[in-house]
N, C-alpha and C. Protein backbone atom coordinates (compact mmCIF):
# COMPACT_ATOMS: atom_id res chain seq x y z
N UNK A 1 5.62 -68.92 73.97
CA UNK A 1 5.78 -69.54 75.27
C UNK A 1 7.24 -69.48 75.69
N UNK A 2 7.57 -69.05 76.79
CA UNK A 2 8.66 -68.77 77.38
C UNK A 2 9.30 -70.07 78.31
N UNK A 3 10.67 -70.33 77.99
CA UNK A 3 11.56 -71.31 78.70
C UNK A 3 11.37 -71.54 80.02
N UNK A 4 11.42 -72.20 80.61
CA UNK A 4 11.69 -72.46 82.23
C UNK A 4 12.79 -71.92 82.33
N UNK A 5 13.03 -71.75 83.89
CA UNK A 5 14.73 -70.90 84.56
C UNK A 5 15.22 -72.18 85.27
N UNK A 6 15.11 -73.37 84.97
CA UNK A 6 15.45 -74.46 85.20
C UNK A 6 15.36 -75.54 83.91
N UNK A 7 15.95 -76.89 84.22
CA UNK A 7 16.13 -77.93 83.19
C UNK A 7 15.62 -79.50 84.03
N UNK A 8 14.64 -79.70 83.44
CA UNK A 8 13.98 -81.15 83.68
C UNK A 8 15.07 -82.19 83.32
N UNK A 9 16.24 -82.76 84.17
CA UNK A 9 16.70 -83.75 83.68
C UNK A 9 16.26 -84.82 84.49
N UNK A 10 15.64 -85.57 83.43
CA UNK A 10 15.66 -86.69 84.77
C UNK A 10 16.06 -88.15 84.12
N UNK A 11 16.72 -88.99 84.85
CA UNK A 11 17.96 -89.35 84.90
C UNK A 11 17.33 -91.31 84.78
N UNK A 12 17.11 -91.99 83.90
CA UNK A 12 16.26 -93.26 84.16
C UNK A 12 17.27 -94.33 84.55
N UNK A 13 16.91 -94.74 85.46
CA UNK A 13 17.71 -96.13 86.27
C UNK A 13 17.24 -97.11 85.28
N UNK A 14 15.71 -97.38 85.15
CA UNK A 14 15.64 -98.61 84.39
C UNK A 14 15.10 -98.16 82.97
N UNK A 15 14.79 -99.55 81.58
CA UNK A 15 14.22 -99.12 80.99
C UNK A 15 13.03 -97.78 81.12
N UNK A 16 12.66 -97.30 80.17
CA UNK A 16 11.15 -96.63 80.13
C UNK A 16 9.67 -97.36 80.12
N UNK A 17 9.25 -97.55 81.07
CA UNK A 17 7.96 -98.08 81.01
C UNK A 17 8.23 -99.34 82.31
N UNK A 18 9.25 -99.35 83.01
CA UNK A 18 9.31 -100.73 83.94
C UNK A 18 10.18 -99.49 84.75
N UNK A 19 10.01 -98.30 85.30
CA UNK A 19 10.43 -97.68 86.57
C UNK A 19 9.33 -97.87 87.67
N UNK A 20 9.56 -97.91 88.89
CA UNK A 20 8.83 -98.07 89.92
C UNK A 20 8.23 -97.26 90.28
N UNK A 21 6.34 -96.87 90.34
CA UNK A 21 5.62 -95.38 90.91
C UNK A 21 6.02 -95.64 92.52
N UNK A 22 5.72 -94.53 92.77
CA UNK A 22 6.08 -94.36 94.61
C UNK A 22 4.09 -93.03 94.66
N UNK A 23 4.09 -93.17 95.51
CA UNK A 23 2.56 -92.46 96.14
C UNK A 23 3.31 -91.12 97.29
N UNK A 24 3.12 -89.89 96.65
CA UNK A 24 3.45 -88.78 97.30
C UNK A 24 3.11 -88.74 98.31
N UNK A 25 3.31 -88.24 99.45
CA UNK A 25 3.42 -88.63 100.74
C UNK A 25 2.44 -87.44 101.44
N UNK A 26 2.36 -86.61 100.56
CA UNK A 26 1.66 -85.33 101.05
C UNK A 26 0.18 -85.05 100.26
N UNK A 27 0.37 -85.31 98.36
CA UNK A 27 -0.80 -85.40 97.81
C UNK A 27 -1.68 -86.66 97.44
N UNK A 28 -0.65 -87.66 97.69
CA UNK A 28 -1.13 -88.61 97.39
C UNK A 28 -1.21 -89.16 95.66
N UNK A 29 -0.57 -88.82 94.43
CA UNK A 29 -0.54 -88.58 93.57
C UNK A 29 0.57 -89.93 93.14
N UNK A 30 0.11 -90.51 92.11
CA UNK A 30 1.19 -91.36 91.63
C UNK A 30 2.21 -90.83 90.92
N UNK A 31 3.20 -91.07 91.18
CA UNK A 31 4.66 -90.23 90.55
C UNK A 31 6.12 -91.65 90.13
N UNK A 32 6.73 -91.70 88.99
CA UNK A 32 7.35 -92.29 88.71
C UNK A 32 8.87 -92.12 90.21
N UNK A 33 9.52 -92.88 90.36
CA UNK A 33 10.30 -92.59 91.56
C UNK A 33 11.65 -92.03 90.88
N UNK A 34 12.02 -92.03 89.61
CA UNK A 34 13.34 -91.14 89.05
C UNK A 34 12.61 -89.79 89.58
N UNK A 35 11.24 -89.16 89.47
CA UNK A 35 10.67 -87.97 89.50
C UNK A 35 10.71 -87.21 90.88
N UNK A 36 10.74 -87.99 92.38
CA UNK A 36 10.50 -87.57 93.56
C UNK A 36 11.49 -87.05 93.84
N UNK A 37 11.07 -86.15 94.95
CA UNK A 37 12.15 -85.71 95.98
C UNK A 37 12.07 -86.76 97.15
N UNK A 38 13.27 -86.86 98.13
CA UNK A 38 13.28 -87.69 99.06
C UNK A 38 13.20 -86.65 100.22
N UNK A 39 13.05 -86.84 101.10
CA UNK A 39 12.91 -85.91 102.89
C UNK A 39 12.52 -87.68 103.68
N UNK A 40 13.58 -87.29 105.24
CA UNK A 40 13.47 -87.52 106.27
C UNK A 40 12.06 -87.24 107.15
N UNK A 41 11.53 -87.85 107.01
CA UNK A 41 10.39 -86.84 107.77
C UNK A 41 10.00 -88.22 109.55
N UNK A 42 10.55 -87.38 110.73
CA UNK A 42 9.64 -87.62 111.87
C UNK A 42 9.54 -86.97 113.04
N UNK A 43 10.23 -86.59 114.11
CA UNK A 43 10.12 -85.99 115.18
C UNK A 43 11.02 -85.68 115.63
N UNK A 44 11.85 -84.52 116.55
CA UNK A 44 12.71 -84.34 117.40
C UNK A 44 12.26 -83.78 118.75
N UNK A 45 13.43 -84.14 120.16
CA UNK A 45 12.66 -83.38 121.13
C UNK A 45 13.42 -82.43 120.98
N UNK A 46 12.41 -80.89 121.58
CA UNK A 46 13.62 -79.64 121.72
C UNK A 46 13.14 -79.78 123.18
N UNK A 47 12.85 -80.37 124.31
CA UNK A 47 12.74 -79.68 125.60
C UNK A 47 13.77 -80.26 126.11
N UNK A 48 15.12 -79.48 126.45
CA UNK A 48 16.54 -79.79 127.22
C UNK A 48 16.50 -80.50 128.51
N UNK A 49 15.61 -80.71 129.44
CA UNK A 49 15.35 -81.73 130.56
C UNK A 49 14.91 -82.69 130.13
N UNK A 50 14.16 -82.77 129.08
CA UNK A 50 14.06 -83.99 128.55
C UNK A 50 15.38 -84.56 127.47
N UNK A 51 16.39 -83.88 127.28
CA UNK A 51 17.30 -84.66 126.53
C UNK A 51 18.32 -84.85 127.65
N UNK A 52 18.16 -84.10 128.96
CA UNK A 52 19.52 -84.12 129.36
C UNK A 52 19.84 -85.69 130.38
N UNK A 53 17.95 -85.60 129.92
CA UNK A 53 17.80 -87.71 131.09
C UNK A 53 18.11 -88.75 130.09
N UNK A 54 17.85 -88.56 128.54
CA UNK A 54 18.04 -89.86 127.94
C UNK A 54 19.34 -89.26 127.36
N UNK A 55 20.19 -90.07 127.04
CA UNK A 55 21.52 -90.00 126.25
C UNK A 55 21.02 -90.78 124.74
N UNK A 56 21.95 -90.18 123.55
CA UNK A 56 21.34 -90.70 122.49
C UNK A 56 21.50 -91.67 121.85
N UNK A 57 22.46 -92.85 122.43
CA UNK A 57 22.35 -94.36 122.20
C UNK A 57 20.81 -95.25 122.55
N UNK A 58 20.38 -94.23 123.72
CA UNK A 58 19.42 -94.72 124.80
C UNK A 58 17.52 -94.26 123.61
N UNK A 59 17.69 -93.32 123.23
CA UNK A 59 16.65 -92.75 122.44
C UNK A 59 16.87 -92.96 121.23
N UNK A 60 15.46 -93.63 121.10
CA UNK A 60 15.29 -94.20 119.06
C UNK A 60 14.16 -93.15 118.93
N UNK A 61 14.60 -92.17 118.07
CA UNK A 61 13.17 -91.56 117.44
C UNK A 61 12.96 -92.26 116.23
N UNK A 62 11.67 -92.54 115.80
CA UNK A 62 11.11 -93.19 114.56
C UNK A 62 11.59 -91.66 113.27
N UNK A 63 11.63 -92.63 111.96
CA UNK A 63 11.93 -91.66 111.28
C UNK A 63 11.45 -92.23 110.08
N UNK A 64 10.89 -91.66 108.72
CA UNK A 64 10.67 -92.48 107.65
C UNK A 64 11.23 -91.76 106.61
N UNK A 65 11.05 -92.08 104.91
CA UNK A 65 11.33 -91.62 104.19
C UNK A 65 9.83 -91.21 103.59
N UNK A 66 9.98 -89.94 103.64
CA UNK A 66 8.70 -89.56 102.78
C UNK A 66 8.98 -89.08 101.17
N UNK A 67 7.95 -89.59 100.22
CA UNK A 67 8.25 -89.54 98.52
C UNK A 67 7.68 -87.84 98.24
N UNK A 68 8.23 -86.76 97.70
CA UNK A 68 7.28 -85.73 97.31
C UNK A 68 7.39 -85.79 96.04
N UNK A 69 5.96 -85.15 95.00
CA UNK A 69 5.99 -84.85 93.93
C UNK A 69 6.74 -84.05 93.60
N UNK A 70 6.34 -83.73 92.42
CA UNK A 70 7.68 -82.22 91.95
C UNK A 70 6.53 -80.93 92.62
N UNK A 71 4.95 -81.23 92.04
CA UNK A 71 4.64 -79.89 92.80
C UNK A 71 4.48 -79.79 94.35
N UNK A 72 4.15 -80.75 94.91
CA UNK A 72 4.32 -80.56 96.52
C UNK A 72 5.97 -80.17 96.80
N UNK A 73 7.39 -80.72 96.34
CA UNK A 73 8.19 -80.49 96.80
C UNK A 73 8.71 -78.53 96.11
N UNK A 74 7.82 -77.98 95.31
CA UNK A 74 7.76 -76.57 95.12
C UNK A 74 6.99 -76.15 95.96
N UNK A 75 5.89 -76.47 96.41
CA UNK A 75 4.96 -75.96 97.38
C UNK A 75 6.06 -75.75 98.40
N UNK A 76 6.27 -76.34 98.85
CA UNK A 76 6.90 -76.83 100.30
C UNK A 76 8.83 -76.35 100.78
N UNK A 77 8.96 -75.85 99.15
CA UNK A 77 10.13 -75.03 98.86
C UNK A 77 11.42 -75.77 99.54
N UNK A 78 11.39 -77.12 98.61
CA UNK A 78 11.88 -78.20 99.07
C UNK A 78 13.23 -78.05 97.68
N UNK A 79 12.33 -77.82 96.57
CA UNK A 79 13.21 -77.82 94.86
C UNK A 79 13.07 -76.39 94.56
N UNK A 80 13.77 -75.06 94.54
CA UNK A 80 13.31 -73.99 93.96
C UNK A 80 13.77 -73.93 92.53
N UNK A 81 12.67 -73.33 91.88
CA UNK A 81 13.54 -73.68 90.39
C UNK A 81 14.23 -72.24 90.17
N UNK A 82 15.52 -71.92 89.28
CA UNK A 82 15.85 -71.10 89.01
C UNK A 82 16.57 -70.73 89.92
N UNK A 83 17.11 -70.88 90.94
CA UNK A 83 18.05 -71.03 92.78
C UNK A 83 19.51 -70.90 92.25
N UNK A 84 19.82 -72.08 91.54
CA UNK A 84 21.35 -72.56 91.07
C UNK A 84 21.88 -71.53 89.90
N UNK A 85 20.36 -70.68 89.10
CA UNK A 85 21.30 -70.05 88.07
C UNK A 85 21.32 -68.92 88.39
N UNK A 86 20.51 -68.43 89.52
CA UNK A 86 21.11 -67.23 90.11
C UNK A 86 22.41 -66.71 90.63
N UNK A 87 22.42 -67.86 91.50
CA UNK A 87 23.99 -67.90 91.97
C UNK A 87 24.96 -68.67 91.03
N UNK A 88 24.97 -68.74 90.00
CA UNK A 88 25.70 -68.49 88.79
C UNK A 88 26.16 -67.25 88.34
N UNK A 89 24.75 -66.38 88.38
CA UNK A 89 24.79 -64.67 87.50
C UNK A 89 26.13 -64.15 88.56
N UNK A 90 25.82 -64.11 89.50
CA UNK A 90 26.29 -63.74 90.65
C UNK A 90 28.14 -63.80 90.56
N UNK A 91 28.37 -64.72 90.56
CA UNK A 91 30.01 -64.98 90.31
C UNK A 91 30.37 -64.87 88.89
């Protein structure tokens, strides 16, 4: 069995066994929260007559934090593994 091109560190805030699950936002999957990725996830306008009437003190877009797993945030090519040691080889 062959190595990963990446390294699982993951990093525990609290004891082991008293970290907080968070619910993936996309699969729905229980995931310890040292384990997630974080994303912004809500809306922007792109139509320019419509930004050029509100000024942006004046406009609240809603925005949340969405939790991803490790495999939704590979799906979604959010975490690529093996990214950082390429551009290592490289220099």
């Amino acid at each position: 069995m062959g190595n990963a091109p990446y390294k699982r560190v993951y990093k525990h805030t609290k004891r082991r066994g008293n970290e907080l699950t968070v619910v993936c936002s996309f699969c729905g999957k229980k995931v310890p929260k040292y384990k997630t990725f974080t994303k912004r996830g809500g809306f922007s306008i792109s139509d320019p007559t419509v930004k050029k009437e509100f000024s942006k003190n004046r406009l609240m877009l809603p925005s949340k934090k969405l939790y991803l797993c490790l495999s939704c945030a590979r799906h979604r090519k959010i975490s690529q593994p093996g990214k950082s040691r390429k551009s290592r080889k490289k220099s």
